[in-house]
Protein backbone atom coordinates (compact mmCIF):
# COMPACT_ATOMS: atom_id res chain seq x y z
CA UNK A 1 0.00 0.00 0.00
CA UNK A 2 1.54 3.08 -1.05
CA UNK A 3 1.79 6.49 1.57
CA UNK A 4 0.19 9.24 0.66
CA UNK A 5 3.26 11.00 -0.14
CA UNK A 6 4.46 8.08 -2.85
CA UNK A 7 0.56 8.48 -4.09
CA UNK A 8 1.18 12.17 -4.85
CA UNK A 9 4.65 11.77 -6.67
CA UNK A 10 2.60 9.14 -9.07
CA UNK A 11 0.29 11.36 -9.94
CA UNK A 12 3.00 14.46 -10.75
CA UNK A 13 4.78 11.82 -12.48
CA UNK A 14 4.01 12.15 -16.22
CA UNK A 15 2.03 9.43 -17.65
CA UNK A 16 3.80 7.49 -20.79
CA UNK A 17 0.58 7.77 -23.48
CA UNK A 18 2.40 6.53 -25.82
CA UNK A 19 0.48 3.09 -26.13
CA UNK A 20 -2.52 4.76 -26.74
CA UNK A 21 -1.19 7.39 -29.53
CA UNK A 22 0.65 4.10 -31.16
CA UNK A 23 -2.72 2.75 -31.55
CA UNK A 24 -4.67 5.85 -32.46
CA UNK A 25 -1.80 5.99 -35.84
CA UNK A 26 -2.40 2.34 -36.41
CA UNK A 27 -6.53 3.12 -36.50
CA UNK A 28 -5.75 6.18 -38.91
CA UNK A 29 -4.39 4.14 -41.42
CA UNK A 30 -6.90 1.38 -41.41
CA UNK A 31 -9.34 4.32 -41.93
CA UNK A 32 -7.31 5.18 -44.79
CA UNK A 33 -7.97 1.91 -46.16
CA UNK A 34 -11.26 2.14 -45.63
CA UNK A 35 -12.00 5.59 -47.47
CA UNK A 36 -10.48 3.93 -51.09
CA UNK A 37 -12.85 0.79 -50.81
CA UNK A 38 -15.60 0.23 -52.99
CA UNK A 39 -17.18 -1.17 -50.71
CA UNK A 40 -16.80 1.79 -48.15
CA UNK A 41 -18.00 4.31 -50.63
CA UNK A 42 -21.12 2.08 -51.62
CA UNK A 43 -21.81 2.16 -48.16
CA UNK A 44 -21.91 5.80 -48.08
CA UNK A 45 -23.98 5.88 -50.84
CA UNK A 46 -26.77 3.95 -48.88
CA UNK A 47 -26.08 6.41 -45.63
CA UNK A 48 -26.52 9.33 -48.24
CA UNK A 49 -29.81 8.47 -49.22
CA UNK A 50 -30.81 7.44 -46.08
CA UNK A 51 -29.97 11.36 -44.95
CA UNK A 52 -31.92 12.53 -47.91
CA UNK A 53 -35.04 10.07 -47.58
CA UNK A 54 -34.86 11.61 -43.48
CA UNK A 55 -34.80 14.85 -44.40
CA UNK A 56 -38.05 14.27 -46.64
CA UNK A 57 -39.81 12.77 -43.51
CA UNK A 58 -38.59 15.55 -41.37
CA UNK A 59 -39.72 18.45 -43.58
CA UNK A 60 -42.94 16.44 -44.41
CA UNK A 61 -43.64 16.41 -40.60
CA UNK A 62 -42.31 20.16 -40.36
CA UNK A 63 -44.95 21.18 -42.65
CA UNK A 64 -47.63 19.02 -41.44
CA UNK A 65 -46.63 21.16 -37.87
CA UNK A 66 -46.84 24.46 -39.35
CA UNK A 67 -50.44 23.69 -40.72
CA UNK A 68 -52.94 26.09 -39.41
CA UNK A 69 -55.77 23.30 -39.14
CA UNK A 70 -53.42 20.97 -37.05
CA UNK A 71 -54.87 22.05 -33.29
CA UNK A 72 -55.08 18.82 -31.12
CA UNK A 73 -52.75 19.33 -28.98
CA UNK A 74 -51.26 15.58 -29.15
CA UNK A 75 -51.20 15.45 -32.40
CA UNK A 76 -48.85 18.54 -31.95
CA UNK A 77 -47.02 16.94 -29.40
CA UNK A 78 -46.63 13.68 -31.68
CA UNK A 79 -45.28 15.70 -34.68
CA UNK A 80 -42.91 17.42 -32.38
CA UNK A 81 -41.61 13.87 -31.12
CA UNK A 82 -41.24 12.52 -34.62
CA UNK A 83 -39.50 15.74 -35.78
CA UNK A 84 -36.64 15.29 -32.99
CA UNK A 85 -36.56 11.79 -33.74
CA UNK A 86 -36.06 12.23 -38.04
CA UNK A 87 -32.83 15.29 -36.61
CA UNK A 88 -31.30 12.97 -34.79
CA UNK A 89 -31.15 10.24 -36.73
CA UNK A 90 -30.08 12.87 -39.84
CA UNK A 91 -27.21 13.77 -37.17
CA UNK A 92 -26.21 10.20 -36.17
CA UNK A 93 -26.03 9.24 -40.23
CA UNK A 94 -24.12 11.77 -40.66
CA UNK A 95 -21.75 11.48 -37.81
CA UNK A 96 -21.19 8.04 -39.51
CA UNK A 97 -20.00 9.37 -42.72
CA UNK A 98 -17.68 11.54 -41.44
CA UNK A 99 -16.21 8.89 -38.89
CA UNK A 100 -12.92 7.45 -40.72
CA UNK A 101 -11.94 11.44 -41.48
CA UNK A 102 -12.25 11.90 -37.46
CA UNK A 103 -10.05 8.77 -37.22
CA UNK A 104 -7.50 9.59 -40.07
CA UNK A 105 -7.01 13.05 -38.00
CA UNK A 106 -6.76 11.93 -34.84
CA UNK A 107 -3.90 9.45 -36.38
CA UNK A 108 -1.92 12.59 -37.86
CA UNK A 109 -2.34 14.12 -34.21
CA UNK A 110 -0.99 10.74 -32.65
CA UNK A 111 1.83 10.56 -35.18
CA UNK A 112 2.86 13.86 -34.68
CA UNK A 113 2.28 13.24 -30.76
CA UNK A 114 4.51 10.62 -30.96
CA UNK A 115 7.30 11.96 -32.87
CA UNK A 116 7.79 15.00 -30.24
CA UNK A 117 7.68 12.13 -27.53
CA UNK A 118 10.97 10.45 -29.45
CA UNK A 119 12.30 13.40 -29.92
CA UNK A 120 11.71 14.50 -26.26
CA UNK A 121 13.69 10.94 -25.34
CA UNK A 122 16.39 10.87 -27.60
CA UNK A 123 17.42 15.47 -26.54
């Protein structure tokens, strides 16, 4: 059981992260491969026209809102619901497509991370 005094140095003491920016680079490149596959991109193609197919719904449902002879209020309520539900599903869809670009730059950030550690090492 370390004292408290021995817990405190280990926490000043800098922690080595370089495991986890090693695998962050590794991840960026098998984004990279990702991004020139067919496959990938007919993927994308589906996610694209799911976006545009949701954004139909959700402006169907925005108009059906803004319609002057649409007064019960659950009905409001409802449309409200489903309108929240079609944005985020628009924003998750589209958080999907731009996944591998968040990886690829986190991997340039780890590379570069990791070359200033080396470099840091080897002054």
């Amino acid at each position: 059981m370390p004292t408290l005094d021995e817990y405190r140095q280990q926490r000043k003491a800098p922690r080595d992260r370089s495991p986890e920016l090693h695998a962050l680079a590794r991840e960026a490149v098998r984004a990279e491969a990702v991004t020139n596959d067919a496959d990938w991109n007919h993927f994308l193609s589906y996610l694209e026209a799911a976006i545009s197919r949701t954004t139909s719904l959700r402006d169907q449902e925005d108009k059906r809102l803004r319609d002057p002879l649409l007064v019960e209020d659950l009905e409001i309520r409802r449309c409200k619901v489903r309108i929240a539900e079609l944005e985020t599903r628009i924003a998750t869809l589209k958080e999907v497509i731009l996944l591998p670009k968040f990886i690829k730059e986190q991997g340039n950030l780890a590379r570069q991370q990791i070359a200033e550690l080396k470099a840091s090492e080897g002054a």
